[in-house]
Protein backbone atom coordinates (compact mmCIF):
# COMPACT_ATOMS: atom_id res chain seq x y z
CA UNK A 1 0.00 0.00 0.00
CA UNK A 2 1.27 3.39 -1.12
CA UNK A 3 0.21 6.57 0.41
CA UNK A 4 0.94 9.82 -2.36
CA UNK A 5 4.44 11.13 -1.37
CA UNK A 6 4.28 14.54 0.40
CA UNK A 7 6.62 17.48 -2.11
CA UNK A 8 6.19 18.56 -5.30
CA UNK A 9 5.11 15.31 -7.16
CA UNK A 10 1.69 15.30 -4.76
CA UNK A 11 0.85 18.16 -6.82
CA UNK A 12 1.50 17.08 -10.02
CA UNK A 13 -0.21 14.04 -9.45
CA UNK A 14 2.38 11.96 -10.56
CA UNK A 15 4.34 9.44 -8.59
CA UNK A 16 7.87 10.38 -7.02
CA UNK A 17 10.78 10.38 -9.83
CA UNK A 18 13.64 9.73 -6.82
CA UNK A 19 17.42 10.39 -7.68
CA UNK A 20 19.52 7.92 -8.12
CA UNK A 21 21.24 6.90 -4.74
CA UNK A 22 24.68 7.23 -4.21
CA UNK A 23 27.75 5.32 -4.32
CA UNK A 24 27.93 3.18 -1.67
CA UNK A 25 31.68 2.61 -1.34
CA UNK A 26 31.70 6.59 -0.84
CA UNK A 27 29.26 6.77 0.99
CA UNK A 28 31.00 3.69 3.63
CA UNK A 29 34.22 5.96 3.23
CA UNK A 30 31.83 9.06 4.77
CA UNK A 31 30.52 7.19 7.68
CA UNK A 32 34.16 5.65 8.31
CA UNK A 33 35.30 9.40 8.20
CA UNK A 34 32.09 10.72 10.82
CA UNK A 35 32.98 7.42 12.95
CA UNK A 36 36.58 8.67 13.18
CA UNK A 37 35.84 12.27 13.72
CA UNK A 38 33.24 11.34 16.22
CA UNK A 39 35.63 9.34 18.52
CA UNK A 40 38.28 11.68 17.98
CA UNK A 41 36.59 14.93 19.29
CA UNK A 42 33.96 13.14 21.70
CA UNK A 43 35.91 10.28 23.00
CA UNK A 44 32.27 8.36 21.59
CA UNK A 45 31.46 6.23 18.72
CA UNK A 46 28.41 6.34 17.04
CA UNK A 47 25.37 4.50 18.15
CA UNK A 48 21.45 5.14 18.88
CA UNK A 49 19.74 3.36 21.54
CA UNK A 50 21.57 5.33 24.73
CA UNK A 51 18.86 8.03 22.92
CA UNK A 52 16.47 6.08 23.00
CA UNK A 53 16.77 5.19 26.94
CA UNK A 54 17.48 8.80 27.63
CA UNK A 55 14.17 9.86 26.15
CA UNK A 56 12.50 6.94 27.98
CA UNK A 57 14.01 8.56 31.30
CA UNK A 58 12.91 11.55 30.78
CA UNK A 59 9.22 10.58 29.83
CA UNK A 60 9.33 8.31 33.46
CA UNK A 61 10.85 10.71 35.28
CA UNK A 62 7.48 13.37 34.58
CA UNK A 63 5.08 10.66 35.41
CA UNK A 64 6.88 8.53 38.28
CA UNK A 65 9.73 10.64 39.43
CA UNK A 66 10.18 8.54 42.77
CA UNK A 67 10.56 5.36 40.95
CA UNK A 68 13.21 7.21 39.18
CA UNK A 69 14.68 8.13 41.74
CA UNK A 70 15.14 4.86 43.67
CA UNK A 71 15.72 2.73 40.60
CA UNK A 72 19.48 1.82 40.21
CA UNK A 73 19.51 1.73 36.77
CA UNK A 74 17.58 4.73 35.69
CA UNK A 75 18.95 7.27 38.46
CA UNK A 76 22.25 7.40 36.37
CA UNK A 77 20.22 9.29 33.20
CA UNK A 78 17.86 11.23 35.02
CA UNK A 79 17.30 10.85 39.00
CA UNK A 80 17.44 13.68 41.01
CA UNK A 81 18.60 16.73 39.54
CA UNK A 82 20.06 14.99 36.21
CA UNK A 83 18.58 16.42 32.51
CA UNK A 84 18.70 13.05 30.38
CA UNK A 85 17.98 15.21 27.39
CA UNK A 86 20.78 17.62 27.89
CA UNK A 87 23.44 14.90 26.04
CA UNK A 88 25.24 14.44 23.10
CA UNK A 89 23.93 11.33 22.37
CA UNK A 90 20.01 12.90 22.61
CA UNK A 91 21.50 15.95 20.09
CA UNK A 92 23.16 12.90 17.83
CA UNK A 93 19.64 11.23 17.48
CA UNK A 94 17.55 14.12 16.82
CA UNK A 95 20.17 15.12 13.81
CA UNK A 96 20.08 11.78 12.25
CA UNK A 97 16.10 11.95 12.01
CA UNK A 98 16.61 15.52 10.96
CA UNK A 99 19.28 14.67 8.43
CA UNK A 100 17.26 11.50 7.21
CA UNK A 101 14.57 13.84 6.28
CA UNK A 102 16.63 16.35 4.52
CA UNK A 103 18.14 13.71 2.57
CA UNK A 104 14.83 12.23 1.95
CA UNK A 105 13.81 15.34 0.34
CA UNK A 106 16.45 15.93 -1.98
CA UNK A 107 16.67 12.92 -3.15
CA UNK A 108 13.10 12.95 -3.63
CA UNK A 109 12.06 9.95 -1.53
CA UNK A 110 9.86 11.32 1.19
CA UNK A 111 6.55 9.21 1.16
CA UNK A 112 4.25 6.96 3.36
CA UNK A 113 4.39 3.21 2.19
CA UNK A 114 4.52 -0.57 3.72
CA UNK A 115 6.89 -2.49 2.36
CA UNK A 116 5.26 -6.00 2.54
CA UNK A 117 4.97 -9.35 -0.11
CA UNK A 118 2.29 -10.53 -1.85
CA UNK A 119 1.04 -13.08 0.93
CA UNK A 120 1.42 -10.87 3.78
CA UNK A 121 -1.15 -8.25 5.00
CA UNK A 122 -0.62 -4.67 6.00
CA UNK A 123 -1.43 -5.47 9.52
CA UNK A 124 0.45 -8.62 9.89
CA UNK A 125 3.70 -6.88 8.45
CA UNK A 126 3.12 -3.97 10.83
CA UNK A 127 2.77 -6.78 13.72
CA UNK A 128 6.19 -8.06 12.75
CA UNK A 129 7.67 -4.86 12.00
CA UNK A 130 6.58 -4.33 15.68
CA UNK A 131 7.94 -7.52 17.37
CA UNK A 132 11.09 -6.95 15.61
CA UNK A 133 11.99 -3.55 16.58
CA UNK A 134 11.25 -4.32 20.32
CA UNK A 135 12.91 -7.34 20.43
CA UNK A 136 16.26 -5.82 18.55
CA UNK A 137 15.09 -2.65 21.19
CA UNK A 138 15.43 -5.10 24.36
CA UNK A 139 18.70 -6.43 22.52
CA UNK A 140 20.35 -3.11 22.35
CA UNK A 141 20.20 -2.42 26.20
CA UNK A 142 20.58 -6.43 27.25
CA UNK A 143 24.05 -5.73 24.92
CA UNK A 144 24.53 -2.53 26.48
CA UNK A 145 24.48 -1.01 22.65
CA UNK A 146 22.60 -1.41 19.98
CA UNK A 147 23.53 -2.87 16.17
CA UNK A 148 24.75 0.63 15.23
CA UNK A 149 27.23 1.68 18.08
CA UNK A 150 28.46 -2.42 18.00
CA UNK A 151 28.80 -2.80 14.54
CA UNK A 152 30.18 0.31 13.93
CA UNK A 153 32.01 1.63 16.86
CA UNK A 154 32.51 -1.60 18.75
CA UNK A 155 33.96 -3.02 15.14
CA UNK A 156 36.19 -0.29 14.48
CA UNK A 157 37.93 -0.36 17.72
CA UNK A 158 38.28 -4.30 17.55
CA UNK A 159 36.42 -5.33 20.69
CA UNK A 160 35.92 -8.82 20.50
CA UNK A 161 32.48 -8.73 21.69
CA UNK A 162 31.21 -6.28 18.99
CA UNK A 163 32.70 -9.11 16.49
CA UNK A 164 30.85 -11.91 17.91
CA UNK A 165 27.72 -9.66 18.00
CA UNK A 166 27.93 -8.99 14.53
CA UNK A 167 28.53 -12.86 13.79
CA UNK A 168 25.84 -13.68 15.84
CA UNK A 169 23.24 -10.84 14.57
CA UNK A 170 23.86 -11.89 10.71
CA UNK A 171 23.86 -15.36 11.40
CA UNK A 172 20.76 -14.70 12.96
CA UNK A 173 19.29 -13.54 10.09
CA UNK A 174 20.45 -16.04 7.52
CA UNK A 175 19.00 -18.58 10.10
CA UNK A 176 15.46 -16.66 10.39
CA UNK A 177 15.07 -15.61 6.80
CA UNK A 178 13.76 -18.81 5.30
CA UNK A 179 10.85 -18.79 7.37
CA UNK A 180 9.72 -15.29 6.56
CA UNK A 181 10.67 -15.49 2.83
CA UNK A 182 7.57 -17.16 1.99
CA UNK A 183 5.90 -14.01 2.83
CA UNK A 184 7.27 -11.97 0.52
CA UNK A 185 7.57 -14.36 -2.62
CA UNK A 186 4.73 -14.95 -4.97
């Protein structure tokens, strides 16, 4: 199911004429680059779910500040007087959605759509789509980071752990993926 793309094709009627993407060995150089500037100025690789938590904090600590509070593991981002939102990693988040979109639009790309096979319904795919982000979610903080900050910073700076994650997450996949495949053939 396709939903008209928001920009100037909505007007036209016509569906979205996106640019061509770019090269990917470039683009890898890029991120190699940001990873290297990132550790180098912040001391930090590059990674997403510590955002995520923070946010989650913050939203806890207006509804049930006590529990915040008095629970071990969320004091640290935003018991007593601490701002969880006031962090790099909050500021690194919000860019990446903000740069997402900008690249969306000029590459012309920005639209609404499920990505789903033939034998699979909208609902059903959104179900999965669902189960899968919370239990790669639950992942990220069980592995105290999440695919991004392993694979990438974790990788880079040869921790052995961030290897076997990596192994383990892709063989993961290629174990799970002829199960679901069904779904999306014809």
């Amino acid at each position: 199911m396709t939903i008209k793309p928001i920009g100037p094709s909505v007007r036209k009627g016509k569906a979205p004429n996106p640019r061509p993407f770019p090269n990917a060995y470039l683009v890898g150089v890029g991120l190699g680059v940001v990873l290297f500037l990132s550790v180098l100025i912040t001391g930090d690789g590059l990674g997403a779910s510590g955002a995520v938590q923070r946010v989650w904090a913050w939203f806890e600590s207006l509804i049930v500040p006590h529990h915040v509070d008095t629970n071990i593991y969320l004091v640290k981002y935003a018991g007593g007087e601490a701002q969880p939102l006031n962090h790099w990693i909050v500021m690194l988040a919000i860019g990446v959605v903000i740069g997402g979109f900008i690249s969306g639009l000029v590459g012309r790309r920005v639209y609404t759509e499920i990505v789903k096979g033939p034998r699979i319904s909208n609902n059903t795919r959104l179900m999965f789509a669902l189960l899968g982000g919370s239990l790669v979610g639950f992942g990220a903080r069980f592995a105290r980071g999440c695919t991004s900050s392993q694979g990438l910073s974790g990788s880079a700076l040869l921790s052995v752990g961030s290897w076997i994650f990596m192994m383990a997450f892709f063989g993961g996949a290629l174990v799970a993926a002829p199960f679901f495949k069904r779904l999306w053939n014809d």
